[in-house]
N, C-alpha and C. Protein backbone atom coordinates (compact mmCIF):
# COMPACT_ATOMS: atom_id res chain seq x y z
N UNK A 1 0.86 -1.18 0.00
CA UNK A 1 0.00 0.00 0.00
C UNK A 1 0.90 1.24 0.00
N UNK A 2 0.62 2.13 -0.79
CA UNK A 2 1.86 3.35 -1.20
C UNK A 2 1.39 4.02 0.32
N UNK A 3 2.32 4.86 0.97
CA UNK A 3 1.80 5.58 1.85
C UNK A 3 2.29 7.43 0.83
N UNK A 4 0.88 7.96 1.29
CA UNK A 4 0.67 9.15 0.51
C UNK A 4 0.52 10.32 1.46
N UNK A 5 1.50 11.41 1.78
CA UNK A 5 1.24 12.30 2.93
C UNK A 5 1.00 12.85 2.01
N UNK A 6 -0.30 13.92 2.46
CA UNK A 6 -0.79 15.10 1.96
C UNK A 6 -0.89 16.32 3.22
N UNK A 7 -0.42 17.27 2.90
CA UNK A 7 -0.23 18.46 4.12
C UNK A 7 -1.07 19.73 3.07
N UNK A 8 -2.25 20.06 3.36
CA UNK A 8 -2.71 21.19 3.08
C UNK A 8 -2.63 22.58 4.02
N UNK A 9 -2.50 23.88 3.55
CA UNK A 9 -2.36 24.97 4.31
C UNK A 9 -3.70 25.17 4.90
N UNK A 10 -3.73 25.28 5.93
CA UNK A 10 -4.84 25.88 6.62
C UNK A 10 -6.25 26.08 6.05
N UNK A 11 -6.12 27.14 5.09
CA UNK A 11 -7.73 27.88 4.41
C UNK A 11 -7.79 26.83 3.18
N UNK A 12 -7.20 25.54 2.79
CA UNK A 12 -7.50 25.17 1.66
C UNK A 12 -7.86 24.17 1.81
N UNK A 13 -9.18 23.54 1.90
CA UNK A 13 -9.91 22.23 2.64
C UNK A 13 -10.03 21.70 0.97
N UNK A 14 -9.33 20.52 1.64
CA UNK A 14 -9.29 19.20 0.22
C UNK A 14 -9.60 17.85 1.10
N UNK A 15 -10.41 16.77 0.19
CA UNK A 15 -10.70 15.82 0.83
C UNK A 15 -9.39 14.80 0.83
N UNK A 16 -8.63 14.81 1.60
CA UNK A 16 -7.64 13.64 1.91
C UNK A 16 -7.71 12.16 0.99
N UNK A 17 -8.76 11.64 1.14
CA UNK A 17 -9.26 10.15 1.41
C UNK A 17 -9.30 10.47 -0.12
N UNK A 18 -10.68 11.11 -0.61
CA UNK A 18 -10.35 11.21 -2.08
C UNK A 18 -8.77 11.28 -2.90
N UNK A 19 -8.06 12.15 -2.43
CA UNK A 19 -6.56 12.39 -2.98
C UNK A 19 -6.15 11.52 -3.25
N UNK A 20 -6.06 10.56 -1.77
CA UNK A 20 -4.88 9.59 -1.32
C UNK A 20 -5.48 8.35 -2.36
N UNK A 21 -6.59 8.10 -2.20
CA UNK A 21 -6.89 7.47 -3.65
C UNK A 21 -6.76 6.97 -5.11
N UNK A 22 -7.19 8.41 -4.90
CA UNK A 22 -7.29 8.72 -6.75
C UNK A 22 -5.32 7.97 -6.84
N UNK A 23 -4.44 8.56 -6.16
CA UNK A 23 -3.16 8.50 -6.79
C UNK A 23 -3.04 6.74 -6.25
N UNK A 24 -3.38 6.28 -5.71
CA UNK A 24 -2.85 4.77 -4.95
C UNK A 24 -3.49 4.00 -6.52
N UNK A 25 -4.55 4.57 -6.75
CA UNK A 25 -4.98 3.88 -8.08
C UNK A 25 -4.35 3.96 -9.36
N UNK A 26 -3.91 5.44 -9.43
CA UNK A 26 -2.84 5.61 -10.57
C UNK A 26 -1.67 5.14 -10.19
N UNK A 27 -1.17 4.63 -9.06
CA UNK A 27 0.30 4.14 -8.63
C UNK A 27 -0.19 2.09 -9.29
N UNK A 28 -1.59 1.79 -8.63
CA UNK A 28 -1.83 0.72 -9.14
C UNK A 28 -1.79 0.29 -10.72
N UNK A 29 -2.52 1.14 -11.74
CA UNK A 29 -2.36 1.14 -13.15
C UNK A 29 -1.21 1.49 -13.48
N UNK A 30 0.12 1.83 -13.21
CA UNK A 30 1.07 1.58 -13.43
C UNK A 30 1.99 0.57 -13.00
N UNK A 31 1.72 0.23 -12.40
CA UNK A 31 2.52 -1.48 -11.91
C UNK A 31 3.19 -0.95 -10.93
N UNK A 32 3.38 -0.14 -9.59
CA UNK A 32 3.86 0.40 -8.92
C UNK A 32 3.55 -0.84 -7.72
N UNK A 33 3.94 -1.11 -7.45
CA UNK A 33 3.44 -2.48 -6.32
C UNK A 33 4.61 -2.05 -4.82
N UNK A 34 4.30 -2.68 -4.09
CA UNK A 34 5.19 -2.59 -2.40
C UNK A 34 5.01 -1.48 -2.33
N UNK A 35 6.06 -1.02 -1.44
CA UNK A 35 6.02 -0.03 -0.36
C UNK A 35 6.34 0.97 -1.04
N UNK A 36 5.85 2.41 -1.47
CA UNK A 36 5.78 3.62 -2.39
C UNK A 36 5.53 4.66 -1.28
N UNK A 37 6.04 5.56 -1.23
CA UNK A 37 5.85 6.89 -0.81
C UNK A 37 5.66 8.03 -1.52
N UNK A 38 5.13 8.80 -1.38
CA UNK A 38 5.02 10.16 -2.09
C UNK A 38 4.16 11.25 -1.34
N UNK A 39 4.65 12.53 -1.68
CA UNK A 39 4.39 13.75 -0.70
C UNK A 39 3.83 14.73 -1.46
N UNK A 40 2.59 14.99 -0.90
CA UNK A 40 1.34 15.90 -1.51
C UNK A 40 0.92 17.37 -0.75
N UNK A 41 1.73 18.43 -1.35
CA UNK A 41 1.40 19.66 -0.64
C UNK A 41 0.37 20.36 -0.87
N UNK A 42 -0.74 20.88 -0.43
CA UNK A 42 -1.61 21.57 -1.55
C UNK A 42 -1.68 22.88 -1.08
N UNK A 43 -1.28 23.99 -1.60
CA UNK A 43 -1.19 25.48 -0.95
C UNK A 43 -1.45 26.67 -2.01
N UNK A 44 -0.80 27.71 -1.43
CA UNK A 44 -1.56 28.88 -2.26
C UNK A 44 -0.41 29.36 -3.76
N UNK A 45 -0.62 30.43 -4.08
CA UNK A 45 -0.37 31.01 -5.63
C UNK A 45 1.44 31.30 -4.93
N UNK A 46 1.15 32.14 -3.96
CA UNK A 46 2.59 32.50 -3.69
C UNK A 46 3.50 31.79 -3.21
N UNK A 47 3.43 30.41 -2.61
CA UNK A 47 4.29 29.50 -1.90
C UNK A 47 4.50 28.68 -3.23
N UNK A 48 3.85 28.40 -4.25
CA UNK A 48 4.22 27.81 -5.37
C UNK A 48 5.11 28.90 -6.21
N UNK A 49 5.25 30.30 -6.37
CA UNK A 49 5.60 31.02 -6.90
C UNK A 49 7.14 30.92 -6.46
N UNK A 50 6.91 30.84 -5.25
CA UNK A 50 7.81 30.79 -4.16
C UNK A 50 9.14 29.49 -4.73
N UNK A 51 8.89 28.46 -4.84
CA UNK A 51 8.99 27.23 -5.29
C UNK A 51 9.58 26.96 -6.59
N UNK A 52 8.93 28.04 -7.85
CA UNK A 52 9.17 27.87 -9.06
C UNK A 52 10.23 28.59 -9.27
N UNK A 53 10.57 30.16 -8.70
CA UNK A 53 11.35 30.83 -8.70
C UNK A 53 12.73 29.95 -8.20
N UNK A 54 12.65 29.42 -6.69
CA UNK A 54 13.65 28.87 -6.28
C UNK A 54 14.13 28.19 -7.11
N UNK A 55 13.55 26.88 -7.57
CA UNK A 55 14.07 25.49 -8.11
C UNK A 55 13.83 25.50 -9.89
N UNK A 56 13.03 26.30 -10.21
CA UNK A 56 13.07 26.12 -11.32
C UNK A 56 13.24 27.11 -12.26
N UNK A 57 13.48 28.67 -11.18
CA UNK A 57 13.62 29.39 -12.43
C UNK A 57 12.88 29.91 -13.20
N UNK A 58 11.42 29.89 -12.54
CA UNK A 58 10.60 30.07 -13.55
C UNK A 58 9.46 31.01 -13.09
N UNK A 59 9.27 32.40 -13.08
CA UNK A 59 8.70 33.58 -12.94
C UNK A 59 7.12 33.00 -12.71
N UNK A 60 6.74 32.51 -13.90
CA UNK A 60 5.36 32.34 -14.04
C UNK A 60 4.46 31.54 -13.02
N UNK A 61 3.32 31.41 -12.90
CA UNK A 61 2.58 30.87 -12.20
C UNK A 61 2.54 29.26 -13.03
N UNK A 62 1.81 28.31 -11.74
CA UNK A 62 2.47 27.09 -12.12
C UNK A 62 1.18 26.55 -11.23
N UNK A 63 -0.02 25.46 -11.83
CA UNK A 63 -0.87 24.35 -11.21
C UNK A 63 -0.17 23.76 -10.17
N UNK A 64 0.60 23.06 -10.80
CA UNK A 64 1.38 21.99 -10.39
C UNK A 64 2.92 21.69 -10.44
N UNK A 65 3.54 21.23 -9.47
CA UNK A 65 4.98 21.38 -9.79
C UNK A 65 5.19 19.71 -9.17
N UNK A 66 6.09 19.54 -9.19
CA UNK A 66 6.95 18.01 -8.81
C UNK A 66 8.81 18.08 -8.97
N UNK A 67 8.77 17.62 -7.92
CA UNK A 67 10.51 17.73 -7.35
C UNK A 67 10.62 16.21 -7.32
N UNK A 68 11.14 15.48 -7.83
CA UNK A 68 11.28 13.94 -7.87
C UNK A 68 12.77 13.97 -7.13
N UNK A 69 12.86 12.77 -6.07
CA UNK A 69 14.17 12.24 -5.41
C UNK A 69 15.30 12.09 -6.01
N UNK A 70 14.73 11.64 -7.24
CA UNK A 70 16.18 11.21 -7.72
C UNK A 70 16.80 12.71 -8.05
N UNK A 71 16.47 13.73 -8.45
CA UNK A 71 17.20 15.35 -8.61
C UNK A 71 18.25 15.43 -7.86
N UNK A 72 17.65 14.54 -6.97
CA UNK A 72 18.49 14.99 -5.46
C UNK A 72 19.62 14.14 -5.08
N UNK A 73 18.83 13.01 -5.18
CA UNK A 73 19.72 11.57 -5.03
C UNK A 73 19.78 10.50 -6.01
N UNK A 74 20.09 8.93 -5.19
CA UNK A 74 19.79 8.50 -6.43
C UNK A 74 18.53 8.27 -7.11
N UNK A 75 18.43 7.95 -8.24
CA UNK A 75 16.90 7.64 -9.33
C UNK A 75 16.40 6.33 -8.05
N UNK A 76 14.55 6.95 -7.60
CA UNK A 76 14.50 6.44 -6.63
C UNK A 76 15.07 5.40 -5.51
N UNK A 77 15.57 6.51 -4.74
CA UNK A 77 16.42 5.49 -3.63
C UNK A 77 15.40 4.68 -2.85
N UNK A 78 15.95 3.47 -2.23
CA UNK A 78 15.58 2.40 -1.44
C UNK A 78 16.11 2.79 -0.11
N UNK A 79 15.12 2.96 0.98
CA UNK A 79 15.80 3.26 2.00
C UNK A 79 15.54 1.88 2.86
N UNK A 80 16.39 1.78 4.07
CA UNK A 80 16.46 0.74 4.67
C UNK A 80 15.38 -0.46 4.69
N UNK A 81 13.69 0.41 4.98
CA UNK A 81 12.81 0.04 4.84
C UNK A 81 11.92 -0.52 3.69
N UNK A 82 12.86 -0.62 2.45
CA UNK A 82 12.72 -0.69 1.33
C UNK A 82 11.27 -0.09 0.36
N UNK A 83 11.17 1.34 0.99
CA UNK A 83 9.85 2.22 0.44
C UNK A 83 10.49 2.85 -1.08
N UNK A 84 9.77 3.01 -1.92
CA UNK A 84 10.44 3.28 -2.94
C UNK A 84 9.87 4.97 -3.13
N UNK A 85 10.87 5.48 -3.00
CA UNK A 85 10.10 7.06 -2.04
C UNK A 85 10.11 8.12 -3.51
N UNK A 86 9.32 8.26 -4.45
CA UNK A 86 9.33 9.20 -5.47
C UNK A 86 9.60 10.32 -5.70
N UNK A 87 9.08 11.21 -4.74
CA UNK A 87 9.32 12.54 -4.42
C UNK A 87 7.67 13.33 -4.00
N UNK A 88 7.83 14.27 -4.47
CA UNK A 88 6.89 15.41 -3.81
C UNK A 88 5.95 16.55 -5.05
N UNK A 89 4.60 16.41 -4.29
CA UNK A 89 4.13 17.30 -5.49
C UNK A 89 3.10 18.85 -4.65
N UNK A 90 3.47 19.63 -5.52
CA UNK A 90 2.65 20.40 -4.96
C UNK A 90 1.67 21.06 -5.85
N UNK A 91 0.42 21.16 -4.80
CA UNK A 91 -0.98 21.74 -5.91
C UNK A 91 -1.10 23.31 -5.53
N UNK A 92 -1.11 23.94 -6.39
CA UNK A 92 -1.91 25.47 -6.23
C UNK A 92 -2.90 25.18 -5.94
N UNK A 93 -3.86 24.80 -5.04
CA UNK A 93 -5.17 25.26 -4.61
C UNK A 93 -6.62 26.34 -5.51
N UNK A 94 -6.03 27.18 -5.82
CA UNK A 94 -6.09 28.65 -6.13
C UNK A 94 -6.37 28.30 -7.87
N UNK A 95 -5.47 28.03 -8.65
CA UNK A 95 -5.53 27.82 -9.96
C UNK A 95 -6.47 26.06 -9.95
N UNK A 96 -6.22 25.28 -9.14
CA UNK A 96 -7.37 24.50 -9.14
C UNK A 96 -8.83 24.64 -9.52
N UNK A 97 -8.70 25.64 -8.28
CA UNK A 97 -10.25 26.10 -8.24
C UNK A 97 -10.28 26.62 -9.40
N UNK A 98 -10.03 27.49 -9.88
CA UNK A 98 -10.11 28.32 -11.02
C UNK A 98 -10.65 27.03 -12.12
N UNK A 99 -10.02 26.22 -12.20
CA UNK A 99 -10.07 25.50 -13.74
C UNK A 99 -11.12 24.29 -13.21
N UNK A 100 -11.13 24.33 -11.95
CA UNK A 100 -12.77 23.69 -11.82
C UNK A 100 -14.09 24.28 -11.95
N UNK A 101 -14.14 25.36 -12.08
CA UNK A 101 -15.09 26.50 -12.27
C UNK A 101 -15.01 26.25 -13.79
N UNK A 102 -13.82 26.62 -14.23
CA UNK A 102 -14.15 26.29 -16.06
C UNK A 102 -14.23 24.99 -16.61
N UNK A 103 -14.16 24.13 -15.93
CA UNK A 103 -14.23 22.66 -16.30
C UNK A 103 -15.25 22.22 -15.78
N UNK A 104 -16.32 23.01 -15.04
CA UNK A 104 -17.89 22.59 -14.36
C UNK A 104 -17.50 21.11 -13.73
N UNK A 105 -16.06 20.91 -12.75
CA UNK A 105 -16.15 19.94 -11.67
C UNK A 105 -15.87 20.40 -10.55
N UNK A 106 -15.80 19.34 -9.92
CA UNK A 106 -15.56 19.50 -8.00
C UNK A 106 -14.01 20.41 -8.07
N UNK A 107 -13.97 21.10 -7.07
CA UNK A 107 -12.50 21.34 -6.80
C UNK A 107 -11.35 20.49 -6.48
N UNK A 108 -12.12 19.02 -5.71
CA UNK A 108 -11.15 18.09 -5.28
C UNK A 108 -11.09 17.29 -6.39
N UNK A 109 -11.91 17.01 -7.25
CA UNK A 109 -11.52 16.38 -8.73
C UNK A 109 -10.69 16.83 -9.18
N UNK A 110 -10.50 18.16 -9.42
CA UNK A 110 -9.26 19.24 -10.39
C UNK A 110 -8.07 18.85 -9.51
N UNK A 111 -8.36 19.23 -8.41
CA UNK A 111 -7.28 18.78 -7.41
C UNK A 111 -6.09 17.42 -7.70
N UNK A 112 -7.20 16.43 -7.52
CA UNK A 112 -7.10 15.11 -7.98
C UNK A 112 -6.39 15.04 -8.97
N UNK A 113 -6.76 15.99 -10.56
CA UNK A 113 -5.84 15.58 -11.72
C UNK A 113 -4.75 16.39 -11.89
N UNK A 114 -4.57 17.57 -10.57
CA UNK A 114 -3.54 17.68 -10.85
C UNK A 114 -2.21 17.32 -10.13
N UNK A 115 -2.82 16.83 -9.64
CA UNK A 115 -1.76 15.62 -8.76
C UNK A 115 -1.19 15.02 -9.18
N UNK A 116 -2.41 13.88 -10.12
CA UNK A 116 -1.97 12.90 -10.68
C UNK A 116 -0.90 13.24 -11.98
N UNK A 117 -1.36 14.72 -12.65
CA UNK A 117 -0.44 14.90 -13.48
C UNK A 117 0.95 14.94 -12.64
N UNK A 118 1.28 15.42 -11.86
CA UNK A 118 2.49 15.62 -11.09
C UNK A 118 3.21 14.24 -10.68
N UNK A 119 2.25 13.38 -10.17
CA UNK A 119 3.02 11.60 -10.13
C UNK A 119 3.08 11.30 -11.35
N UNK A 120 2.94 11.81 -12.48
CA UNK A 120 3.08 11.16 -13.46
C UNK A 120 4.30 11.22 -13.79
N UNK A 121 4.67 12.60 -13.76
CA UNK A 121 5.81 13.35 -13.47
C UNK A 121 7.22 12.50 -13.11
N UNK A 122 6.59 12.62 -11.62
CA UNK A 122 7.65 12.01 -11.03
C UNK A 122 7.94 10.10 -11.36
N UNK A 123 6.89 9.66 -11.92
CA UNK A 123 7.39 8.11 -12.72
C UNK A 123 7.82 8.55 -13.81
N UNK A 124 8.32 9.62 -14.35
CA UNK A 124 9.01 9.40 -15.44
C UNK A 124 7.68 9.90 -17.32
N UNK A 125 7.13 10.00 -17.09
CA UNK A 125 6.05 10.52 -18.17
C UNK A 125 5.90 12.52 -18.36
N UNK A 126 6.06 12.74 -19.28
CA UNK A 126 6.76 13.93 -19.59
C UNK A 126 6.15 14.38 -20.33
N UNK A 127 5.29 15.95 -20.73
CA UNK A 127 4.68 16.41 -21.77
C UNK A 127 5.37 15.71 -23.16
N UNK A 128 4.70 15.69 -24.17
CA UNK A 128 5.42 15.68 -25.81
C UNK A 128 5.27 16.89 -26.03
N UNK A 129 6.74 17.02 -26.70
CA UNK A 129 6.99 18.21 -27.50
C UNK A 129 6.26 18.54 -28.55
């Protein structure tokens, strides 16, 4: 069973259970099996701004971002416990909402895909040019 921390800021109520879900299922349709970790932030416009500037350099506003382990270390490390630890994603909240309003769904649905775009991320699946 992947274990999935999700830490939301304060004013941004997301349903957990839904989240932790939706991605354990996309970790399942990919053949992701044993012990998986991955880290789910969901916060506002400026702590992602915050984020993009730092690590990526990149002025603009941003849904979704993903920092994968291996950047850091090795291409997913095995730690003692043998969790296969992916890395970390974080949701704008804020631009969520926004594109659930134009997409006439739930906020935690938008939420949801943009998560999942972000684990996608971090397994290795990459816009086409």
């Amino acid at each position: 069973m992947p274990d999935i921390q999700i830490n939301c800021e304060s004013r941004y109520k997301t349903n957990k259970e839904f989240l932790a879900k939706h991605l354990a299922r996309v970790l399942d349709e990919e053949g992701i099996k044993g012990s998986t970790a991955v880290s789910v932030l969901i916060c506002g416009k400026r702590k992602v701004r915050e984020l993009a500037r730092r690590y990526l350099r990149a002025p603009e506003d941003h849904n979704v971002l993903s920092f994968v382990y291996s950047e850091i270390k090795k291409p997913f490390v095995d730690y003692p416990d043998n969790t296969l630890n992916l890395g970390e994603i974080v949701v704008c909240y804020p631009l969520a909402q926004e594109e659930a309003m134009e997409e006439n769904k739930m906020v935690d649905q938008a939420v949801a895909e943009l998560a999942e775009h972000g684990l996608r991320h971090l397994l290795g699946q990459h816009h086409e040019e």
